[in-house]
Protein backbone atom coordinates (compact mmCIF):
# COMPACT_ATOMS: atom_id res chain seq x y z
CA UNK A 1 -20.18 8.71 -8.67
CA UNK A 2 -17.83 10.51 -6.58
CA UNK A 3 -17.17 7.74 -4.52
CA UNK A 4 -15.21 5.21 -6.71
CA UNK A 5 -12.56 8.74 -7.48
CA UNK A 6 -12.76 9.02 -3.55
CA UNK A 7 -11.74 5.30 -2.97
CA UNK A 8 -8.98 6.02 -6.02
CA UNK A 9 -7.36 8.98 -4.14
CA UNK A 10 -6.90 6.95 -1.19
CA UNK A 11 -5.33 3.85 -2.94
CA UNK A 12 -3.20 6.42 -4.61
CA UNK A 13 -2.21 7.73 -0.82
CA UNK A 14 -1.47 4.57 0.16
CA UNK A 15 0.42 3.50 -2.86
CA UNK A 16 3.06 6.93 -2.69
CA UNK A 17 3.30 6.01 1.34
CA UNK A 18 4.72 2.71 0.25
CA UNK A 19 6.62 4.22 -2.06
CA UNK A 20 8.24 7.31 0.17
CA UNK A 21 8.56 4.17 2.77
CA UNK A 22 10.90 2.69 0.28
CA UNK A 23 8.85 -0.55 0.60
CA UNK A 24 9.53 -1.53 -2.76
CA UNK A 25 10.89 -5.16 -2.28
CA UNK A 26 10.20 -7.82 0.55
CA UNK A 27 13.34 -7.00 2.80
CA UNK A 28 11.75 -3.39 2.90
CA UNK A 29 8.20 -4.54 3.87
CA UNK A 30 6.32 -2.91 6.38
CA UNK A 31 3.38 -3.05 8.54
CA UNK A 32 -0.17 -1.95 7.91
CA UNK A 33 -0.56 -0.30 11.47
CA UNK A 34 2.68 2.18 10.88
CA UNK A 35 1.36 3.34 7.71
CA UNK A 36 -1.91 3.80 8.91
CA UNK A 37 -0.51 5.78 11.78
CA UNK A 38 1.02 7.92 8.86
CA UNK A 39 -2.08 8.34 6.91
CA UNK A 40 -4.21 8.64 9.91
CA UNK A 41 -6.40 5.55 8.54
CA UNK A 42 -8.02 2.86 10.76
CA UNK A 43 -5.42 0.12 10.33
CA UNK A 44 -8.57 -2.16 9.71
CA UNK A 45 -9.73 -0.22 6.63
CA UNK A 46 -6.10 0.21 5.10
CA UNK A 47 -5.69 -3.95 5.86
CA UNK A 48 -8.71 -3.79 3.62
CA UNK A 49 -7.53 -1.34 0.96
CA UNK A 50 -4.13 -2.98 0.89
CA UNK A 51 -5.30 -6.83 0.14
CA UNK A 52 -7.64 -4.83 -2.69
CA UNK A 53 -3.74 -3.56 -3.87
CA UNK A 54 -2.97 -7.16 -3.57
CA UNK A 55 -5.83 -8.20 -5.60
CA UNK A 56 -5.32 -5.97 -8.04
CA UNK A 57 -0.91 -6.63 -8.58
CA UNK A 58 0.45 -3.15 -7.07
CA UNK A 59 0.91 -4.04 -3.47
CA UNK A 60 2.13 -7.89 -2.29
CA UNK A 61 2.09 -9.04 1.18
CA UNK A 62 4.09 -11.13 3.45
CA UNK A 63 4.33 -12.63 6.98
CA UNK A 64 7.58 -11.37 9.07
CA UNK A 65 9.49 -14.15 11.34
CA UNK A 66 6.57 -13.77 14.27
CA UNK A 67 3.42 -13.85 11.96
CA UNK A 68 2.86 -10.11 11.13
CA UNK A 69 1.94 -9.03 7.76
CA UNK A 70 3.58 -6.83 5.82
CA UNK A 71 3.30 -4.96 2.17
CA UNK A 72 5.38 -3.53 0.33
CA UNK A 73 4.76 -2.48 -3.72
CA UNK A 74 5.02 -4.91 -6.63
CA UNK A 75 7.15 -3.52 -9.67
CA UNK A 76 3.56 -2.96 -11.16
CA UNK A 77 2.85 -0.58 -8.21
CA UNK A 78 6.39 1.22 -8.35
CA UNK A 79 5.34 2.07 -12.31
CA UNK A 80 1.46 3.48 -11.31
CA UNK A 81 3.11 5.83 -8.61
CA UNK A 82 6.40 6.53 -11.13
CA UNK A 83 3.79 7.38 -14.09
CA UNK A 84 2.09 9.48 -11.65
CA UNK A 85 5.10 12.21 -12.12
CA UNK A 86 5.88 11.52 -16.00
């Protein structure tokens, strides 16, 4: 049982990284790898946690001019971090 709260923490992690990234819009996107750098997650298992953002409407992802993907937070993901502090 103390997994899925585990798993939670992390997504919440991620989701105030975006956030103190200012990734909050598609011209402010950024890359899995530097936020994983940040976190000090293996870039494959945030990719993993971030398309589970995706899936679930905080995070949205894009491809950059050369074919990298980026994320930033959907206005549904700027709310769960902002309710976090209200």
């Amino acid at each position: 049982m103390a997994e899925p709260a585990a798993y939670e923490d992390t997504d919440i992690r991620i989701l105030l990284q975006l956030h103190n990234l200012a990734a909050v819009d598609p011209g402010k996107a950024v890359d899995a790898e530097d936020v994983a750098k940040i976190l000090m997650i293996k870039p494959e298992e945030l990719i993993h946690r971030l398309f589970n953002l995706v899936d679930r409407g905080y995070v949205a992802s894009l491809q950059d001019r050369i074919g990298k993907k980026k994320f930033h937070l959907t206005g549904l993901g700027v709310i769960k971090i902002e309710s976090l502090f209200s």
